[in-house]
Every structure is written in structure tokens, then in C-alpha cells.
Protein backbone atom coordinates (compact mmCIF):
# COMPACT_ATOMS: atom_id res chain seq x y z
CA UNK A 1 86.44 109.02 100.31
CA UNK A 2 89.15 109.81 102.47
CA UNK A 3 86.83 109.34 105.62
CA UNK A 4 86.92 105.79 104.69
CA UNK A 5 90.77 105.38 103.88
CA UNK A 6 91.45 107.08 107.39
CA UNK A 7 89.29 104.61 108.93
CA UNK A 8 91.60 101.52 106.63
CA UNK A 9 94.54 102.93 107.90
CA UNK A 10 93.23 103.19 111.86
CA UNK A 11 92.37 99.45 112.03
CA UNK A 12 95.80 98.12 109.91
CA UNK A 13 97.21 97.17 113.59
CA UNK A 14 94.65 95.47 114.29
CA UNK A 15 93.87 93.05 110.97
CA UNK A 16 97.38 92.17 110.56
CA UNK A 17 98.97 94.76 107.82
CA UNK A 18 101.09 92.93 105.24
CA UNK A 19 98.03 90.50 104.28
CA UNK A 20 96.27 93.66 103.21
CA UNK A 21 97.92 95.68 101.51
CA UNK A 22 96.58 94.72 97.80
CA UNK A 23 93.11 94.96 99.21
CA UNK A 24 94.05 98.43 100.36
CA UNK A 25 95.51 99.42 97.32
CA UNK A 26 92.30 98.13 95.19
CA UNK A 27 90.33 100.33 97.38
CA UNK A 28 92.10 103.30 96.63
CA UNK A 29 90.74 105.06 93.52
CA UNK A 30 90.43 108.57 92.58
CA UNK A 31 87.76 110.78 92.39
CA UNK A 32 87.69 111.52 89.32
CA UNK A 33 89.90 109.52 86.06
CA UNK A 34 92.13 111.60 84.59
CA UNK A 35 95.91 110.05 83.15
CA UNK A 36 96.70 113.68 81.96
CA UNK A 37 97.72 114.17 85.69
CA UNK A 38 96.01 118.01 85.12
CA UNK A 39 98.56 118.53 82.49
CA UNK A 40 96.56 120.80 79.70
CA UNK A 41 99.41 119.66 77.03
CA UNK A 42 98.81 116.14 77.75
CA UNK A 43 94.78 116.70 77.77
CA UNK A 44 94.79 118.77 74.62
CA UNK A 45 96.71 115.59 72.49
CA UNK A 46 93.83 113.59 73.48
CA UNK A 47 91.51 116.28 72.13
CA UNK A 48 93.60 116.93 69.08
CA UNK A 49 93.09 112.96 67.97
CA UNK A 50 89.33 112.61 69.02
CA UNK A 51 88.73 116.08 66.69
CA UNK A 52 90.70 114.60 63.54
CA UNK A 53 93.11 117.21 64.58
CA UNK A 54 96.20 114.37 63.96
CA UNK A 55 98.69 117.08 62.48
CA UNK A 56 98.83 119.09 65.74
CA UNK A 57 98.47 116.01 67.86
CA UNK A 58 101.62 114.96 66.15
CA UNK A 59 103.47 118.04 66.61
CA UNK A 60 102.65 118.33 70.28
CA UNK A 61 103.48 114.63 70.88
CA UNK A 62 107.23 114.68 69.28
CA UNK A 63 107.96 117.39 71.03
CA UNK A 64 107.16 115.51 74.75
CA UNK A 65 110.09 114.41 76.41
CA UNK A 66 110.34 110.39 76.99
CA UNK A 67 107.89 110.51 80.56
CA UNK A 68 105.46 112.77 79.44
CA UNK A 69 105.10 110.97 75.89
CA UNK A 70 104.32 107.94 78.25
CA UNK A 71 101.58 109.45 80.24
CA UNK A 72 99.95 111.01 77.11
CA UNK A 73 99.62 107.77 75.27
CA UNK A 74 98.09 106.06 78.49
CA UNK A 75 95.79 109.04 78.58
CA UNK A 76 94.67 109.40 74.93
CA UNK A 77 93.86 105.59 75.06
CA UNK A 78 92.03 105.39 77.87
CA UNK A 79 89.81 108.27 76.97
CA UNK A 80 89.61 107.71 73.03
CA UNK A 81 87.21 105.36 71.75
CA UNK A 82 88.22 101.99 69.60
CA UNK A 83 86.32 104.13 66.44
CA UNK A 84 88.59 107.49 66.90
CA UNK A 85 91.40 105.66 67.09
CA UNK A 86 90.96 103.76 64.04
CA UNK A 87 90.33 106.79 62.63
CA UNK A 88 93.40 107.77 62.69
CA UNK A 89 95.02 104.84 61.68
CA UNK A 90 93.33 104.54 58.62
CA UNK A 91 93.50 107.71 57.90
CA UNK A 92 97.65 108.03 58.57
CA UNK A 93 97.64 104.87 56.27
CA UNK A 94 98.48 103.15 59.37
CA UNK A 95 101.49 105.34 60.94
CA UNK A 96 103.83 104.04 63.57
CA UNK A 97 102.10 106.56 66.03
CA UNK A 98 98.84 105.84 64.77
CA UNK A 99 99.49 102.24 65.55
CA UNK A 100 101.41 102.97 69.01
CA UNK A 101 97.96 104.36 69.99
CA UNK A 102 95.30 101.86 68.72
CA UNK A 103 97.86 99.19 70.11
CA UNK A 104 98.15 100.90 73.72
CA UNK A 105 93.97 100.98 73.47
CA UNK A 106 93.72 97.25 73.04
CA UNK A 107 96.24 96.21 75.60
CA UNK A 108 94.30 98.27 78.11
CA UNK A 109 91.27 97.06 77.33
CA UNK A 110 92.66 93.03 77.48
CA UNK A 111 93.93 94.11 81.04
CA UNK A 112 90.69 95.81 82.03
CA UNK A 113 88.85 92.62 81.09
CA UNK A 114 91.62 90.09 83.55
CA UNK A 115 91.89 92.92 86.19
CA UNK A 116 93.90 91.33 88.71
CA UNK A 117 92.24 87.76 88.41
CA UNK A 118 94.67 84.73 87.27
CA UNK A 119 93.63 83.69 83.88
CA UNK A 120 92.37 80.35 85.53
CA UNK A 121 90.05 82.49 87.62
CA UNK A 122 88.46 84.09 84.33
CA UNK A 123 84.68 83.43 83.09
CA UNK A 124 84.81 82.73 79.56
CA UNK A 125 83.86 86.08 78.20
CA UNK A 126 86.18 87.46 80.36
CA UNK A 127 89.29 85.09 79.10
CA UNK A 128 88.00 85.99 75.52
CA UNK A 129 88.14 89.41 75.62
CA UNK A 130 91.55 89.50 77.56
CA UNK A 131 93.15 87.10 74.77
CA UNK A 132 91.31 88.73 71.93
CA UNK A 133 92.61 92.25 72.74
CA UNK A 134 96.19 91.07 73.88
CA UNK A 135 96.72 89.78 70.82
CA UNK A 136 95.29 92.22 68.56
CA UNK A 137 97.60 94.90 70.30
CA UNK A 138 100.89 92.92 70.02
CA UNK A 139 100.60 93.64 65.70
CA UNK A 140 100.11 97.21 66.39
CA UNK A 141 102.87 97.92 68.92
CA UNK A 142 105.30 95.94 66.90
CA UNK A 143 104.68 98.17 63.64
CA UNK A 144 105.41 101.33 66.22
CA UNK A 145 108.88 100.00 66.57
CA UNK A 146 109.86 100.61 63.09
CA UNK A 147 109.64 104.52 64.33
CA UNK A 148 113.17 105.31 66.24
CA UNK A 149 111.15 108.01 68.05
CA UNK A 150 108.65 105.92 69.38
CA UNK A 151 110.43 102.76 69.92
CA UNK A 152 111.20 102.41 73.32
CA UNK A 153 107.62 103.08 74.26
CA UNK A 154 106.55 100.50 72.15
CA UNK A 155 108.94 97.89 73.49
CA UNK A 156 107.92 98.57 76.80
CA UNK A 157 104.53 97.94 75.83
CA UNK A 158 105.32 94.54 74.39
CA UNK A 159 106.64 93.32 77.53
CA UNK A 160 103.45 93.52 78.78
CA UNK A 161 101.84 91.92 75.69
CA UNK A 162 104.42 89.06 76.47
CA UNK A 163 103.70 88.75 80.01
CA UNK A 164 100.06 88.29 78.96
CA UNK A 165 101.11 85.68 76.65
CA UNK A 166 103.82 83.74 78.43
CA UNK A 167 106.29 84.94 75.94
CA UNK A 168 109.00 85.68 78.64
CA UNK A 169 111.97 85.19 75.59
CA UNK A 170 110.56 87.77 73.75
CA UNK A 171 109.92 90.03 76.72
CA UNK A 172 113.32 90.04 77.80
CA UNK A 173 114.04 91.05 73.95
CA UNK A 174 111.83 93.84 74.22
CA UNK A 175 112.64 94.91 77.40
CA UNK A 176 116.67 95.24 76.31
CA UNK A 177 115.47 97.09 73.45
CA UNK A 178 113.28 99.47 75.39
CA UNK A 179 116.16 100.33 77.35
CA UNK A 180 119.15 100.35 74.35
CA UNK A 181 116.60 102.88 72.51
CA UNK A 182 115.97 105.31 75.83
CA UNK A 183 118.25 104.30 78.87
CA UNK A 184 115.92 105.96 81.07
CA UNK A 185 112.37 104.50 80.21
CA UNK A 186 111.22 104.02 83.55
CA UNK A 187 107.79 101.92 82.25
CA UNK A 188 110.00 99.54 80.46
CA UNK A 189 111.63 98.97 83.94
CA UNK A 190 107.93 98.58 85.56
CA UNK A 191 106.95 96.36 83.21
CA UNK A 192 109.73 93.63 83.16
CA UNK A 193 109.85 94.24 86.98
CA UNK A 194 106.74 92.61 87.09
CA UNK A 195 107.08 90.17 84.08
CA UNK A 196 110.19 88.21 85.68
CA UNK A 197 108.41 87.36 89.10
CA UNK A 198 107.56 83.80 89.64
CA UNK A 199 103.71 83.97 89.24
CA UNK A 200 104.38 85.52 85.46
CA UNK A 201 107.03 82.38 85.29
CA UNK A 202 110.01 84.06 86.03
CA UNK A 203 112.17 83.82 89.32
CA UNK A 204 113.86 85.66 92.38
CA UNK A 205 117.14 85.24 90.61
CA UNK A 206 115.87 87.39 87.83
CA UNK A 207 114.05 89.73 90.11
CA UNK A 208 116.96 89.98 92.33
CA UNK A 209 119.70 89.75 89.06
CA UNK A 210 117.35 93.55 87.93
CA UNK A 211 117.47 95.11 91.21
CA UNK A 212 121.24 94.53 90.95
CA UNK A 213 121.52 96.35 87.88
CA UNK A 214 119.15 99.11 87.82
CA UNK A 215 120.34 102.24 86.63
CA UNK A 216 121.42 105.15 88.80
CA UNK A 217 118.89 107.50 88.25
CA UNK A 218 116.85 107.64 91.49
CA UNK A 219 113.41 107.68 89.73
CA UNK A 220 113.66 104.71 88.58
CA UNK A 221 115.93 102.66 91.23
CA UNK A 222 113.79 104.08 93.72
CA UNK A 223 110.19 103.11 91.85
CA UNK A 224 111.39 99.76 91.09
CA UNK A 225 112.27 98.90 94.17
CA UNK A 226 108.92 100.50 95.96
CA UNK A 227 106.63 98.27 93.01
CA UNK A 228 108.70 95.06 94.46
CA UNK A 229 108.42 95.76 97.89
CA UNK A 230 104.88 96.20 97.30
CA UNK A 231 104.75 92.87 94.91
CA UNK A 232 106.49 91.15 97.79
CA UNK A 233 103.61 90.60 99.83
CA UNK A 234 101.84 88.76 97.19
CA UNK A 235 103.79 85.96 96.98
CA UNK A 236 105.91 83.33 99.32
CA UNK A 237 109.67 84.48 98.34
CA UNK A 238 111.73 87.28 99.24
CA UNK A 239 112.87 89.30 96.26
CA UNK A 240 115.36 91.31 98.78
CA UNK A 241 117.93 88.77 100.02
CA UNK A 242 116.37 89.10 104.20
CA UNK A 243 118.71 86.48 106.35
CA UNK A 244 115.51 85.89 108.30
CA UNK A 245 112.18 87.68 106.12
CA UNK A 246 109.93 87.23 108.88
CA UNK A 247 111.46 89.03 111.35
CA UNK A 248 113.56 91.07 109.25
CA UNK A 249 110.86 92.59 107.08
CA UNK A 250 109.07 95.36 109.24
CA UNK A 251 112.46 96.81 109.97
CA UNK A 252 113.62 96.69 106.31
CA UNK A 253 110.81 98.42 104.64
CA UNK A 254 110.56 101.29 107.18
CA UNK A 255 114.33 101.77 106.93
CA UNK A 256 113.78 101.82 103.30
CA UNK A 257 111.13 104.51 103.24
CA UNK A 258 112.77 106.74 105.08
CA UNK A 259 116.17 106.91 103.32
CA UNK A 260 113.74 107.01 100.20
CA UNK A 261 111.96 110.26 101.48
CA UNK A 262 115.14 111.70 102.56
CA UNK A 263 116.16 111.63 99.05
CA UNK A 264 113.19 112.70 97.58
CA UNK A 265 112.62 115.56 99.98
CA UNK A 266 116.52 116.54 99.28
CA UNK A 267 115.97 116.20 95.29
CA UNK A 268 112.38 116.50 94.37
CA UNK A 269 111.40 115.03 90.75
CA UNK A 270 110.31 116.59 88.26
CA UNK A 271 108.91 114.02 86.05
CA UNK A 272 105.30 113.34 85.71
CA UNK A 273 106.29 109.80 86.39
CA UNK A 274 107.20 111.30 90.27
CA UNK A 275 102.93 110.00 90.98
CA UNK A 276 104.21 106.19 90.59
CA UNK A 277 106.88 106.53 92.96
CA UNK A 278 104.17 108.56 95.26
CA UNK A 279 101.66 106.13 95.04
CA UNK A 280 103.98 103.30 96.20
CA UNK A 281 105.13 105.73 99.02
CA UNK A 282 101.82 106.13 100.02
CA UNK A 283 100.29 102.79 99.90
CA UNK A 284 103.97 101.12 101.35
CA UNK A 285 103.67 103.84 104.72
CA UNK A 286 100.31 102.84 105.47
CA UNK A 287 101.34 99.53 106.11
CA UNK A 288 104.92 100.51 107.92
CA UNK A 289 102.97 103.17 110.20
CA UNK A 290 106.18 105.80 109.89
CA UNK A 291 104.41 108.89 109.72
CA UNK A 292 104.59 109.32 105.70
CA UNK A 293 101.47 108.52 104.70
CA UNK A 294 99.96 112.11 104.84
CA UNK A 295 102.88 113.42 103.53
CA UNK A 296 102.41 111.03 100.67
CA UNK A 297 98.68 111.14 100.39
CA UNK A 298 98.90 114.93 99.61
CA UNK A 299 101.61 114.33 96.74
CA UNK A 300 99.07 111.91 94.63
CA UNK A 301 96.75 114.11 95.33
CA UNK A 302 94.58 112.90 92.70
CA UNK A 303 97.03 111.39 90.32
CA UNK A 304 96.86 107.96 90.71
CA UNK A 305 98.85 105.73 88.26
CA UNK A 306 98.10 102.98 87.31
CA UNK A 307 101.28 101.53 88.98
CA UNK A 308 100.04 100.80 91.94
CA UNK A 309 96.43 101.57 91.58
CA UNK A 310 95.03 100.22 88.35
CA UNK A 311 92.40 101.12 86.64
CA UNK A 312 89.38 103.65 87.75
């Protein structure tokens, strides 16, 4: 595994860097799939739900702070079935947490059937699944909002539902309520960082109107700004406000990596959300060849997110 990413990162001179990074980043997986991150409380709410055990699933869950709540839901639906889930919500007379979860497993499954293709690019059972799931988890999530402890996770999850959809009026809704209900919901921030850009139908003015405005907390300024550096080779605009991008850009992102590990190294996260800004680290120094990406590379360890990598 690694044998081959050394071998990526010996011959970026030579194919041309920027141009590659996605490719890079798609061929970057872990060994192993595991959203708990190694955290046994996180695991064990997965286990509670798939053995009926809802009470203490419950219990363990409300007492998560906002970023660990966030990376337990990913990782009990991504390893509970459509059936245990449902479960659940039938049994819970269809909860707000009950739905937060069966909603989170149909959104993932809509984005594991579009992976990164355009909807244009789809084959028709492909496009069917996508829209069928998308829409089946926007219900779901929207009954989790009535829940004031759950509700900014299941805004931020509607962005996404709205991107999907081309619903960007009703993502920006979400997205303010995300942040009204929890400030510091750094997924929220992910998500409508990646819902304004112009391929979604937003625009650099938006883009550059949220970079303007993001909130001091270093997690999340620094994270949002790694996800749009990293977005910024996809497309044919500048989200950063370069006088000249071309010749500008090299300089500007390692500049911006190392002030960003400065600050990390000088105030280390604790958050479980820390592997996002990791993985952007990581994937961001292999391209500006400043002597981070080992240092990086040993902080995922194997905890990749699925900001930047995707799915396993």
C-alpha cells in the first residue's frame, strides 16, 4: 500500500502535480474501513443498534459531544444494514434519532451509487439509485430536526440532500440553521463549502463571501480552507483572490501549509474531526513537496474521512 503511494509521490515532479491531485486522493484508501476512527465508544453504538440494544445506544449517543456524535452516525450507517436500521425506526415509532440514522444510511448509499461522476455521466441504474436514495433520506433527516439535540446534525445533512437536488435555497436554510443550533458544527461548514461552488451552481462570490466569515475556531477555519484549496484544482476559478493564480499558486499553498502546521503543532486538536484536517494536510503536501507529508501520513494513520477520501 504505501510502497505504491511512495512511488505516486516520487514521480509528482515529473507528471505535472496540480492535475493530479484528485486522482491521488481516489487512490488513497485505507486498509481496512472503519468510521469509528478506533474509538470503542463510537464502535460499541453501532453494536448497541445492530443488537436491538436502542436504550443504551441512546444513552451513549446523547452523551457524545457535537464531533464525536458526527462520526458515530457516519459510522453506525455505514456499517448497519437498511433492515437494522428500520428496525429501529419502527420499533422507536419512528424517533428523531431513529430517523437521523436511517436518513444518514440512505444519503450514503445515493452518494455511493454517483461517486464522484456528474449526474450526466451516470448509467441509468446508477442515476436511479442516487435519486431514489437522495430523496428517500431528505423525509427522514427533516423529521430529526424536530429534536433540538440532534438538529444541527441533521441540517448539515440536508445540505447535502440539497446539493444532490439543486435545492441551493433550501441549503443555505439549512446550513444557517446547522450553525444557529451548534456554532461550531464543523460538517455543516464542509458541506455548504462544497454546495456553493460553481459546479453545484453556486459561485466564487459565495465561496469567497464563507471564507470571509468563517468562525474563529481553528478546526474549522483551517479545514475549510484545506477542502477549498484542495477543490481548487478541480475547477477554472480561483476561490482565494490570487492577483496572478498561475504564478501565484505554488507559493500560496506552501505558505499556507506551513503557517497551518505551525499552528497545529503549537495547539494540537483534540477532536476526532482533527483526521479531516489531516487528510487534507496530507494529500495538499504531496502536491506542494514541503516536507509534511510524512508528518501527515503518520497522523491519518488509518483514519481516513471521508472528507477528502470518500468512500472505502
Amino acid at each position: 500500500m504505501w510502497t505504491v503511494l511512495g512511488a505516486i509521490a516520487a514521480i509528482l515532479p515529473l507528471v505535472g502535480g496540480f492535475y493530479f491531485l484528485r486522482k491521488i486522493v481516489k487512490a488513497i484508501k485505507a486498509p481496512v474501513t472503519d468510521f469509528s476512527f478506533g474509538r470503542k465508544d463510537i464502535k460499541a453504538t453501532g453494536l448497541f443498534i445492530q443488537n436491538k440494544k436502542f436504550t443504551q445506544a441512546e444513552t451513549m449517543l446523547s452523551q457524545f459531544n457535537s464531533d464525536d456524535f458526527t462520526q458515530a452516525v457516519d459510522h453506525i450507517a455505514i456499517t448497519s444494514t437498511e433492515k437494522q436500521l428500520s428496525n429501529y425506526y419502527e420499533l422507536s415509532n419512528g424517533s428523531p434519532l431513529a430517523s437521523l440514522l436511517l436518513g444518514a444510511w440512505h444519503l450514503h448509499k445515493a452518494w455511493k451509487f454517483r461517486g464522484h461522476k456528474k449526474a450526466a455521466e451516470l448509467k441509468d441504474k446508477q442515476f436511479k439509485g442516487y435519486v431514489e436514495h437522495i430523496k428517500l433520506a431528505g423525509p427522514y433527516l427533516q423529521k430529526a430536526t424536530e429534536e433540538a439535540w440532534i438538529a444541527a446534525e441533521a441540517h448539515s445533512r440536508l445540505i447535502r440532500v440539497d446539493m444532490g437536488l439543486g435545492h441551493l435555497d433550501s441549503a443555505e436554510a439549512h446550513f444557517k440553521a446547522a450553525v444557529s443550533s451548534d456554532p461550531e458544527h464543523l460538517w455543516a461548514y464542509l458541506h455548504y463549502a462544497e454546495c456553493i461552488q460553481p459546479k453545484w451552481g453556486g459561485s466564487v462570490e459565495q465561496v469567497m463571501h464563507l471564507l470571509n466569515t468563517l468562525p474563529e475556531d481553528y478546526l474549522i477555519r483551517n479545514t475549510i480552507r484545506l477542502k477549498l484549496m484542495n477543490d481548487n484544482f478541480d475547477c477554472d476559478t480561483d476561490f482565494f483572490g490570487l492577483a496572478d493564480p498561475g504564478k501565484d499558486w505554488n507559493g500560496f499553498l506552501s505558505g499556507t501549509l506551513t503557517a497551518m502546521d505551525a499552528e497545529i503543532t503549537a495547539n494540537p486538536p483534540a477532536s476526532i474531526q482533527r483526521f479531516v484536517m489531516y487528510g487534507y494536510m496530507y494529500v495538499l503536501s504531496l502536491i506542494a513537496e514541503n516536507g509534511l507529508s510524512k508528518k501527515y501520513k503518520k497522523l491519518v494513520g488509518t483514519n481516513y474521512a471521508l472528507y477528502p477520501f470518500g468512500y472505502n
